[in-house]
Each structure stands twice: as C-alpha cells, then as structure tokens.
PDB file of N, CA and C in Angstrom:
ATOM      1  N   UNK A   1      17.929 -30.454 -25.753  1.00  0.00           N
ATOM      2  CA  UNK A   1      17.562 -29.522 -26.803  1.00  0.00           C
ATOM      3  C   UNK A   1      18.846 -28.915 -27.361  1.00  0.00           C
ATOM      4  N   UNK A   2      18.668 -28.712 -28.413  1.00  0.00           N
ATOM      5  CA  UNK A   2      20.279 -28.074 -29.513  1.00  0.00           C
ATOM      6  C   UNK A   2      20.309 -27.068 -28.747  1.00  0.00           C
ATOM      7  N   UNK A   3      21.466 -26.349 -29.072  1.00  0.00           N
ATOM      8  CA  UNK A   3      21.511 -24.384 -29.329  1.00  0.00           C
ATOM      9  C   UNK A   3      20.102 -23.798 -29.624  1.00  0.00           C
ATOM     10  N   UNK A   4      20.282 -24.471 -31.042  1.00  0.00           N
ATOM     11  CA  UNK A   4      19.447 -23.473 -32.018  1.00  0.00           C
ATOM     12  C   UNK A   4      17.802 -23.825 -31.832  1.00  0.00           C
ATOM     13  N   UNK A   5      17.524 -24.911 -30.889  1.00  0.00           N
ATOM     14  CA  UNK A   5      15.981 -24.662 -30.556  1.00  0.00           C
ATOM     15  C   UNK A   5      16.097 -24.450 -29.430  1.00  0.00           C
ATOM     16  N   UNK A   6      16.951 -24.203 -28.845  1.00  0.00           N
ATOM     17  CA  UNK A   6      16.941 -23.634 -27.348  1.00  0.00           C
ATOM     18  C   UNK A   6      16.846 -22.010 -27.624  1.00  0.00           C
ATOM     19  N   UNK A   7      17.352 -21.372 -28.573  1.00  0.00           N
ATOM     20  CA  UNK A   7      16.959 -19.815 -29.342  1.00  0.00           C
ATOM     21  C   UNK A   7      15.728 -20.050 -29.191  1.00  0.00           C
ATOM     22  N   UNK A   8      15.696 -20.497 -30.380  1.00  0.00           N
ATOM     23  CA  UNK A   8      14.150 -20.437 -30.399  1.00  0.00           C
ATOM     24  C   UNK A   8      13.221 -20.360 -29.366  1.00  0.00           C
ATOM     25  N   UNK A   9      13.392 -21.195 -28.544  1.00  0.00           N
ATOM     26  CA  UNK A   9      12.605 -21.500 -27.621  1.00  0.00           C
ATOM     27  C   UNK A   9      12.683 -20.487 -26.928  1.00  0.00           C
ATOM     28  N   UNK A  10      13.474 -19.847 -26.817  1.00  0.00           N
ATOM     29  CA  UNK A  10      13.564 -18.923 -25.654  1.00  0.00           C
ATOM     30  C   UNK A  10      12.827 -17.551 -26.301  1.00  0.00           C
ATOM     31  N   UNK A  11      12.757 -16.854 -27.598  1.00  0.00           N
ATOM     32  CA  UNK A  11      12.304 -16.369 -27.980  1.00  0.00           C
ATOM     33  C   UNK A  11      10.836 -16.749 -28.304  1.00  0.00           C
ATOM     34  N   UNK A  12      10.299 -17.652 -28.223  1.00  0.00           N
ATOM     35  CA  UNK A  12       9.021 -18.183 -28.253  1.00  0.00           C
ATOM     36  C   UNK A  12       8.576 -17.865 -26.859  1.00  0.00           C
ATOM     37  N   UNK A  13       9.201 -18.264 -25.669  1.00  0.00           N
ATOM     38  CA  UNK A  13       8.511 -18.051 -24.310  1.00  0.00           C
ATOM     39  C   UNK A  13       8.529 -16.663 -23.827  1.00  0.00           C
ATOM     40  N   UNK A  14       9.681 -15.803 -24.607  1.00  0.00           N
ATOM     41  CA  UNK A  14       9.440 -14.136 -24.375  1.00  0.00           C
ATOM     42  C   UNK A  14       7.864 -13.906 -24.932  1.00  0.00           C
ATOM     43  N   UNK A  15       7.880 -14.209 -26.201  1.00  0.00           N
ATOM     44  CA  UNK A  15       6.163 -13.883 -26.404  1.00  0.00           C
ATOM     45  C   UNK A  15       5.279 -14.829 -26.076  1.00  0.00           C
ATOM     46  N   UNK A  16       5.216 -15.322 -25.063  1.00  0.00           N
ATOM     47  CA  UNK A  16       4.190 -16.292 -24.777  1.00  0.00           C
ATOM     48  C   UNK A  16       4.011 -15.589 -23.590  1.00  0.00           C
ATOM     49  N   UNK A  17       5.042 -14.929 -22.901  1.00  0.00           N
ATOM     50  CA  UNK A  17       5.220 -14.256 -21.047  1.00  0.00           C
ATOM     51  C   UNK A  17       4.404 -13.347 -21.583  1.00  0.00           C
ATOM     52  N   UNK A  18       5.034 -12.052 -22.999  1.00  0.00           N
ATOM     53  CA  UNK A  18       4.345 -11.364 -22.630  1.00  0.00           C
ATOM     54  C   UNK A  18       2.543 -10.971 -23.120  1.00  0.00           C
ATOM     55  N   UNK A  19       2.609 -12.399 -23.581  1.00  0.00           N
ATOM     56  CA  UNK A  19       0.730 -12.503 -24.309  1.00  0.00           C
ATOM     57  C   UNK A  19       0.325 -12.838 -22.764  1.00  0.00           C
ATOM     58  N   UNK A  20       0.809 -13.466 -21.786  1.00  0.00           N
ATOM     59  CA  UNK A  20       0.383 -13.958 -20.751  1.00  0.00           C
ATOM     60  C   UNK A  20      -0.012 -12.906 -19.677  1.00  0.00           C
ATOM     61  N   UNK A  21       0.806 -11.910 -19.213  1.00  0.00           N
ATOM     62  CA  UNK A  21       1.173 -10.907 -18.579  1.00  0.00           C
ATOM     63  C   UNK A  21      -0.399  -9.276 -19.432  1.00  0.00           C
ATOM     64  N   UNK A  22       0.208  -9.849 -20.605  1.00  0.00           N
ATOM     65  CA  UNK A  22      -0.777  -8.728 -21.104  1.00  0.00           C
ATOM     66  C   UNK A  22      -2.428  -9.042 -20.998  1.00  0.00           C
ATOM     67  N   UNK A  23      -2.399 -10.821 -20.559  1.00  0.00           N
ATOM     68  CA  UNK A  23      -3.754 -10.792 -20.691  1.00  0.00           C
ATOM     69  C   UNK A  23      -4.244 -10.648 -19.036  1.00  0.00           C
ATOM     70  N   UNK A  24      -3.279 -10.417 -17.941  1.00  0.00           N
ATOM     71  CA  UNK A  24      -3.512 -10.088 -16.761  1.00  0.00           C
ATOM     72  C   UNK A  24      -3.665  -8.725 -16.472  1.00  0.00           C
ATOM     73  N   UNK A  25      -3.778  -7.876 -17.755  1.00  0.00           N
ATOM     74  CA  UNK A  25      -3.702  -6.402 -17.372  1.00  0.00           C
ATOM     75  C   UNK A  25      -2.163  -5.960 -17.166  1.00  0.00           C
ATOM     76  N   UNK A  26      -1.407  -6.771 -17.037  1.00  0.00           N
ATOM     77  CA  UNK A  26      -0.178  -5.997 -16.833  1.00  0.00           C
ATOM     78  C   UNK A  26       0.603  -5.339 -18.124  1.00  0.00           C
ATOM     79  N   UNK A  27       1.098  -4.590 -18.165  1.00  0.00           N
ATOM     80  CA  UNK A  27       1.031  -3.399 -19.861  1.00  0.00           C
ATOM     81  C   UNK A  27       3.242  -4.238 -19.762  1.00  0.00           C
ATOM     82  N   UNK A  28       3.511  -4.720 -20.942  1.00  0.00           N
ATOM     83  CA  UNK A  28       4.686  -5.556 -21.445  1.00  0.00           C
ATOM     84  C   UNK A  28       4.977  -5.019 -22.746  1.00  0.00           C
ATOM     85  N   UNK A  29       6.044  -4.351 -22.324  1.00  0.00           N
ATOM     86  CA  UNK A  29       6.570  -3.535 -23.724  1.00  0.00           C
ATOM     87  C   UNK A  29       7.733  -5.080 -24.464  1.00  0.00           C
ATOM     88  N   UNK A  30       7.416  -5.134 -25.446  1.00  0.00           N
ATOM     89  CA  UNK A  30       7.842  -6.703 -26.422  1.00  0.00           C
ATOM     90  C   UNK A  30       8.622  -6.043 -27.523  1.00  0.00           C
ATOM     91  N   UNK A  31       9.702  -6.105 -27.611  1.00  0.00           N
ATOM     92  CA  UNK A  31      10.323  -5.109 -28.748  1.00  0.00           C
ATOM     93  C   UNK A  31      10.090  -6.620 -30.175  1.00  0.00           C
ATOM     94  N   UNK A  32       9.916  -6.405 -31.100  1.00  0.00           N
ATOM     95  CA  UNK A  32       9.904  -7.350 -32.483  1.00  0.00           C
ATOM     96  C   UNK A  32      11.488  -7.676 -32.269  1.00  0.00           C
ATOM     97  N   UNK A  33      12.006  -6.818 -32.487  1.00  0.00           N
ATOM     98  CA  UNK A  33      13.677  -6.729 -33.148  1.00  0.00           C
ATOM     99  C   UNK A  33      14.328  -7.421 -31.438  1.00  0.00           C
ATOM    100  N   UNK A  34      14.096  -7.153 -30.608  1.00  0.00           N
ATOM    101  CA  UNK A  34      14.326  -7.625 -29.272  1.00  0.00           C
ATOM    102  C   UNK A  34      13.971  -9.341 -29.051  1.00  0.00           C
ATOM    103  N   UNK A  35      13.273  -9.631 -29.311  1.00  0.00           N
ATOM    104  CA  UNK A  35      12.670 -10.936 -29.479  1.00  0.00           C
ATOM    105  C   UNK A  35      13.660 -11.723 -30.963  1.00  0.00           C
ATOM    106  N   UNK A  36      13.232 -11.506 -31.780  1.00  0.00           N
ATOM    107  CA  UNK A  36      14.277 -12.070 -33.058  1.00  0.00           C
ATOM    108  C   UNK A  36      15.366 -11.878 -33.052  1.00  0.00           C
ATOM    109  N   UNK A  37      16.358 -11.192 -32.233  1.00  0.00           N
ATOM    110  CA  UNK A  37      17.459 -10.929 -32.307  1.00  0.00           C
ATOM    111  C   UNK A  37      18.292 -12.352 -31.139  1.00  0.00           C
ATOM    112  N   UNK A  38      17.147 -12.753 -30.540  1.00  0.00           N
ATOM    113  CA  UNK A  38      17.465 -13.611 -29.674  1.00  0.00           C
ATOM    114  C   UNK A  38      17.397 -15.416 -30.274  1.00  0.00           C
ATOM    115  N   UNK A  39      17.133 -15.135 -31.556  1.00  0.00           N
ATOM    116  CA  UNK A  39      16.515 -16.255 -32.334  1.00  0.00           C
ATOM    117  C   UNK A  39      17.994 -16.661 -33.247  1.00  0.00           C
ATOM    118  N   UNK A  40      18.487 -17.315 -33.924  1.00  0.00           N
ATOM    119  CA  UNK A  40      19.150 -17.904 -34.491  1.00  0.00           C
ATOM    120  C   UNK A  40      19.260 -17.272 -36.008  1.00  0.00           C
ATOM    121  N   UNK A  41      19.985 -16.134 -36.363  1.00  0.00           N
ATOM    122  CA  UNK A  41      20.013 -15.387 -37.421  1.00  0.00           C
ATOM    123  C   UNK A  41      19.550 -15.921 -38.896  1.00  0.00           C
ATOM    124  N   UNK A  42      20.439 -17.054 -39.128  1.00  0.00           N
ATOM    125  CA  UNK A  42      20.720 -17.881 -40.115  1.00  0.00           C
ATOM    126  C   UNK A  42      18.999 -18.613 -40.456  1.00  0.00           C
ATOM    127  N   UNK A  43      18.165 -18.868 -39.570  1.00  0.00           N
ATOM    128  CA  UNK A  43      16.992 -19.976 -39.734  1.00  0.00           C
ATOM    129  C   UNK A  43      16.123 -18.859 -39.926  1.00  0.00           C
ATOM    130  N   UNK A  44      16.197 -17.371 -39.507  1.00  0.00           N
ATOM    131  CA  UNK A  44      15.203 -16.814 -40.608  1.00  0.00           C
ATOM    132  C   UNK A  44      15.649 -15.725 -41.500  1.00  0.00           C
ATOM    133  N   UNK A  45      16.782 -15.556 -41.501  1.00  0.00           N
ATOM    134  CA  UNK A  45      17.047 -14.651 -42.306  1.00  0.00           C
ATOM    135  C   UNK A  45      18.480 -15.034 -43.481  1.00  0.00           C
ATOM    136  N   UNK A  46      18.494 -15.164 -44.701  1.00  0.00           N
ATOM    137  CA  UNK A  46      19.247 -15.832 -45.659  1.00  0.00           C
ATOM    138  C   UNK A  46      20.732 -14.543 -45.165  1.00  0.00           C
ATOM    139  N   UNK A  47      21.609 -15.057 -45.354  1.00  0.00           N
ATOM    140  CA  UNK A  47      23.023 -14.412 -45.251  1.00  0.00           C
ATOM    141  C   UNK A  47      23.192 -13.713 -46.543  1.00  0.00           C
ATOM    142  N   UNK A  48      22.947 -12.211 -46.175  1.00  0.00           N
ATOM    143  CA  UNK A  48      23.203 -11.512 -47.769  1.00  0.00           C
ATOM    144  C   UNK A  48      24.629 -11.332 -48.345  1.00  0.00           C
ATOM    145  N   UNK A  49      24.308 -11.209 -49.809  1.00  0.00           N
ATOM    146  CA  UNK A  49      25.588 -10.973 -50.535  1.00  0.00           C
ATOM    147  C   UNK A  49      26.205  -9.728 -50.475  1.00  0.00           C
ATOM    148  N   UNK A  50      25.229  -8.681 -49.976  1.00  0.00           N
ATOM    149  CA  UNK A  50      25.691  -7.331 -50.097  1.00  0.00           C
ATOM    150  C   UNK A  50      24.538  -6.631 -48.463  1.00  0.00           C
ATOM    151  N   UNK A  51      25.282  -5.703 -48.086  1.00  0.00           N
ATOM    152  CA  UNK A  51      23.885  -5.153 -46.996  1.00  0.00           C
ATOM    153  C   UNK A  51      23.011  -4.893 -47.589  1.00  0.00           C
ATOM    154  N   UNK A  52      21.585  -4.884 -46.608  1.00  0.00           N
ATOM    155  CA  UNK A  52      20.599  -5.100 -47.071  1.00  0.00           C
ATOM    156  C   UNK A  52      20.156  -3.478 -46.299  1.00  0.00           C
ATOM    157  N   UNK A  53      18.964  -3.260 -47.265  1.00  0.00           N
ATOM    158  CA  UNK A  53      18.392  -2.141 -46.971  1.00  0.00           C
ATOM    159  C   UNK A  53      17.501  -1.967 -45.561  1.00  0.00           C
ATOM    160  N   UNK A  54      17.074  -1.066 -45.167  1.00  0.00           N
ATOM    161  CA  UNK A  54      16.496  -0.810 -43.793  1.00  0.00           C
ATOM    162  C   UNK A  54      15.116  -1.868 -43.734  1.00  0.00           C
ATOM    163  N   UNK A  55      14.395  -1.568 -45.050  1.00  0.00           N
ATOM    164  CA  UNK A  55      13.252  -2.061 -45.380  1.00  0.00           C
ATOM    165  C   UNK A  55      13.125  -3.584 -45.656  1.00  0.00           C
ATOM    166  N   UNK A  56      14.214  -4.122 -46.469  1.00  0.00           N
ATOM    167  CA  UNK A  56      14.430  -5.269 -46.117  1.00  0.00           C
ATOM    168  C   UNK A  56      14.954  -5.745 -44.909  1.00  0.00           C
ATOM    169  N   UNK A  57      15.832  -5.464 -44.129  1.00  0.00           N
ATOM    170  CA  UNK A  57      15.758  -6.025 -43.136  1.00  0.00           C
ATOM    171  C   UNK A  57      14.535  -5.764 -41.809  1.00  0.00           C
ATOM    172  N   UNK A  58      13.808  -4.839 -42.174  1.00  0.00           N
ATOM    173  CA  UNK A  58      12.376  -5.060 -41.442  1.00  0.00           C
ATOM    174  C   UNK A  58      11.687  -5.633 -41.554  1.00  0.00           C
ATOM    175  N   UNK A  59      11.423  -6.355 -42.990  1.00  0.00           N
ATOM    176  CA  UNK A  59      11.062  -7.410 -43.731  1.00  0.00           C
ATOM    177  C   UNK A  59      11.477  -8.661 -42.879  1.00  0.00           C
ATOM    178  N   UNK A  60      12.657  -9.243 -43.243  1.00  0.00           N
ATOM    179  CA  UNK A  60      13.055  -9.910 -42.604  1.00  0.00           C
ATOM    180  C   UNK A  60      12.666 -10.080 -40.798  1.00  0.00           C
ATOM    181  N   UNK A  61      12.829  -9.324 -40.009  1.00  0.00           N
ATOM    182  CA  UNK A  61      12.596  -9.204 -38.893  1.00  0.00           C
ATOM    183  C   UNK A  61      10.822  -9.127 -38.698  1.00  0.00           C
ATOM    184  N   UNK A  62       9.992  -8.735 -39.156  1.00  0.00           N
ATOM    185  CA  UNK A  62       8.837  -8.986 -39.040  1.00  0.00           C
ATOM    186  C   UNK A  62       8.199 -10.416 -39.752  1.00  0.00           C
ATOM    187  N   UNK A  63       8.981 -10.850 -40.639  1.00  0.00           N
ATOM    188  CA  UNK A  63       8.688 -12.660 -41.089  1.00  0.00           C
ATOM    189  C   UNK A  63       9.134 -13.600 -40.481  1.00  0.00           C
ATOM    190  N   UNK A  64      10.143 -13.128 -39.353  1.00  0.00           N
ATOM    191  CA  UNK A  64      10.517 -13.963 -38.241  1.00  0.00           C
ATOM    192  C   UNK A  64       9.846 -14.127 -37.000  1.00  0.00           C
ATOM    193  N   UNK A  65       9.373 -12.535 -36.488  1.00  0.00           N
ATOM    194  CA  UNK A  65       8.314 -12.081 -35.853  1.00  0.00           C
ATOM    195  C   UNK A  65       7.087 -13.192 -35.846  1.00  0.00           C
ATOM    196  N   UNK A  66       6.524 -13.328 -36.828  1.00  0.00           N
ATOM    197  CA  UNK A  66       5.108 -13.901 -37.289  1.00  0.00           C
ATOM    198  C   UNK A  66       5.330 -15.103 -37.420  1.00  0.00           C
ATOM    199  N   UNK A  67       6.591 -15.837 -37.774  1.00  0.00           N
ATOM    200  CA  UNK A  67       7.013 -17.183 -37.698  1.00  0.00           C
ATOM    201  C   UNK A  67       6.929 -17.756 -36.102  1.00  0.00           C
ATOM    202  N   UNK A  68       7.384 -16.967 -35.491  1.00  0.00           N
ATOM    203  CA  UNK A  68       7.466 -17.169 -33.754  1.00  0.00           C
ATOM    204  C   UNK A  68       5.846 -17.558 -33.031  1.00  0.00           C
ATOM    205  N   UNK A  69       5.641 -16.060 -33.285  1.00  0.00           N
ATOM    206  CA  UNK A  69       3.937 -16.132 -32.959  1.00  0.00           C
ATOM    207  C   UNK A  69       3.368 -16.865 -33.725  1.00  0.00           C
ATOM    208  N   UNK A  70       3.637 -17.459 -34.770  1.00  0.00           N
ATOM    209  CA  UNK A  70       2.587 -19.030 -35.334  1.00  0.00           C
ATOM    210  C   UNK A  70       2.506 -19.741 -34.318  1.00  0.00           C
ATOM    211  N   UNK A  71       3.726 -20.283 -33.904  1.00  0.00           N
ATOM    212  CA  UNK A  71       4.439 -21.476 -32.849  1.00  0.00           C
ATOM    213  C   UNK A  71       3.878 -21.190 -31.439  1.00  0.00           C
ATOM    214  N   UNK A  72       3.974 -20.136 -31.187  1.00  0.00           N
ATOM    215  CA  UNK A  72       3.329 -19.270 -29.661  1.00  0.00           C
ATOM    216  C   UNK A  72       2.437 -19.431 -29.698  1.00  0.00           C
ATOM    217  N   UNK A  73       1.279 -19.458 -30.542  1.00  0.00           N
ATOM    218  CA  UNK A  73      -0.441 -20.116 -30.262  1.00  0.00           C
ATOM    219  C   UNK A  73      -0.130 -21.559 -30.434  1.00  0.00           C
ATOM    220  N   UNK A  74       0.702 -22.473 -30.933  1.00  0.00           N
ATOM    221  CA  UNK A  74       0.218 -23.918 -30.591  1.00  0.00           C
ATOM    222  C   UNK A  74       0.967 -24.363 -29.129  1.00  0.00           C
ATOM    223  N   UNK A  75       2.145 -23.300 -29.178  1.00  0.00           N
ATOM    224  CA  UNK A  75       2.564 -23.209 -27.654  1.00  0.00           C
ATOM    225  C   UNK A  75       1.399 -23.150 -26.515  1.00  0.00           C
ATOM    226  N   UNK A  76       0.674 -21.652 -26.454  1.00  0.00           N
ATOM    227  CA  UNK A  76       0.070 -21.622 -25.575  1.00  0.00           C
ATOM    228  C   UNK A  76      -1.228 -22.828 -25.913  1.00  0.00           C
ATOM    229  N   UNK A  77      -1.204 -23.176 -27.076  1.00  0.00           N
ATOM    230  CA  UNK A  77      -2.501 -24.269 -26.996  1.00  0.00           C
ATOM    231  C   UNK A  77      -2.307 -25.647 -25.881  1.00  0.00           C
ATOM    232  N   UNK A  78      -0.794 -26.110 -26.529  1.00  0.00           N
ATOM    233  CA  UNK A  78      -0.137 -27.421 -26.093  1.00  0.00           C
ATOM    234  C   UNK A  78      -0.051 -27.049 -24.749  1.00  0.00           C
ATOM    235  N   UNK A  79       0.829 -25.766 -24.109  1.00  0.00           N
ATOM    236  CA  UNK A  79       1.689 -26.017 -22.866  1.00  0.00           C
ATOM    237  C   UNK A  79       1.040 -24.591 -22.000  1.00  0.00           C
ATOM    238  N   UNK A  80       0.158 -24.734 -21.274  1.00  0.00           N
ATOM    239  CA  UNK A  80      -0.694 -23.711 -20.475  1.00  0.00           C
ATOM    240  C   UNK A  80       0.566 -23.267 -19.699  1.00  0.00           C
ATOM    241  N   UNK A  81       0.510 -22.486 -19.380  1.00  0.00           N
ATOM    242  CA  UNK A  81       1.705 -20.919 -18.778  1.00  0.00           C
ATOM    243  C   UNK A  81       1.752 -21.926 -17.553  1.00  0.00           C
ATOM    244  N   UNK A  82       1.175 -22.691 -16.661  1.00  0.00           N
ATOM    245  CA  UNK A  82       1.305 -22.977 -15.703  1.00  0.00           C
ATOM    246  C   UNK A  82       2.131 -24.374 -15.501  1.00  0.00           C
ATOM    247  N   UNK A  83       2.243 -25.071 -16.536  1.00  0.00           N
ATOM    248  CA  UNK A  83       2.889 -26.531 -16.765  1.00  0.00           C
ATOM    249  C   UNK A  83       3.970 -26.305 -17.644  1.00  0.00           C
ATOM    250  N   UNK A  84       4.770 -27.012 -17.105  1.00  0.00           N
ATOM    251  CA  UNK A  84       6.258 -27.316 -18.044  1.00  0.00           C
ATOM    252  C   UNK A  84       6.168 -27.983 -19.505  1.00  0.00           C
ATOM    253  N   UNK A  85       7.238 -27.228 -19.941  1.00  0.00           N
ATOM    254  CA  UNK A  85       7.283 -27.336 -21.281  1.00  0.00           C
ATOM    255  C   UNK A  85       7.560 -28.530 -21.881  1.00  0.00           C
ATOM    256  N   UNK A  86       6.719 -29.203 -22.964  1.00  0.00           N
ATOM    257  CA  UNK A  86       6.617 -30.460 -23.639  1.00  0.00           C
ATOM    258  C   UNK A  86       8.500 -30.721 -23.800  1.00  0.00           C
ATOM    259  N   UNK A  87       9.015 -31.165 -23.656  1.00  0.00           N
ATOM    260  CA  UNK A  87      10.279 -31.351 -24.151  1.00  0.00           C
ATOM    261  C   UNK A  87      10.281 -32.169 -25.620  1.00  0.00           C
ATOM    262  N   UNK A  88      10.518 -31.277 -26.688  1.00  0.00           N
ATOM    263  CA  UNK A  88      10.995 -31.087 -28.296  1.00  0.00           C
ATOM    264  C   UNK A  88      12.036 -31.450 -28.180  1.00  0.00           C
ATOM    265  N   UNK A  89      12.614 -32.830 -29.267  1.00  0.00           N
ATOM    266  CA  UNK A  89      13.713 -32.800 -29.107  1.00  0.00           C
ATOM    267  C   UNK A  89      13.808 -33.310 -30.707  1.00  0.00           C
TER     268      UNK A  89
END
C-alpha cells in the first residue's frame, strides 16, 4: 500500500474502531479535525492561494470527514471488525 492510502486507511479504521466500540456501549470521543488531520492534506483539501477562513476550512474538514465515512460503511460492509483487511492496492 502507498503512503497516501496507508493515510487514508488509517484514518478510515479510526472511524470504523470508533463506530465499533460505540456500538458496544463503550462512549469514543472521535475528534473530525483529529481523524482528517491524519489523512493526506492535498487529496481533500485544494492548496490555497491565500489563508483560508475559519469557515472554510471547516468546510473543508467536514467534506473530508463525510468522504471517509462514505468508505467506512463499505468498509464495515466488506471487512467485519473481526477479519483482516481486504488488501487495496
């Protein structure tokens, strides 16, 4: 696996632990910005010309957010918490 789907990936299985964990009753504080920050800057967020405002970059960080968790339900569809991960390559 690259770098950059090994990010990914790894930020995909933070929210997959903690959809997993939360559905055992156990309470998993998941920060958005904590999770995407672990993701590969460049693949969801365009490199601005000038800084970007608070609001846009929450923007940004919540369309990355929701990009993840798309992938995290065909995750948990494909690869049950208990079996190893399909290897993507």
């Amino acid at each position: 696996m690259s770098g950059i789907a090994d990010c990914w990936a790894t930020a995909a299985v933070e929210c997959v632990e903690a959809l997993y964990f939360k559905e055992k009753g156990v309470q998993v504080e998941l920060s958005v910005k904590h999770v995407v920050d672990r993701a590969p800057r460049k693949l969801w967020r365009p490199e601005p010309k000038e800084e970007l405002s608070v609001e846009e970059e929450d923007g940004y960080v919540y369309d990355a957010f929701n990009f993840i968790m798309e992938h995290c339900v065909a995750m948990e569809r494909d690869w049950p918490y208990n079996k190893p991960p399909i290897n993507v390559s």
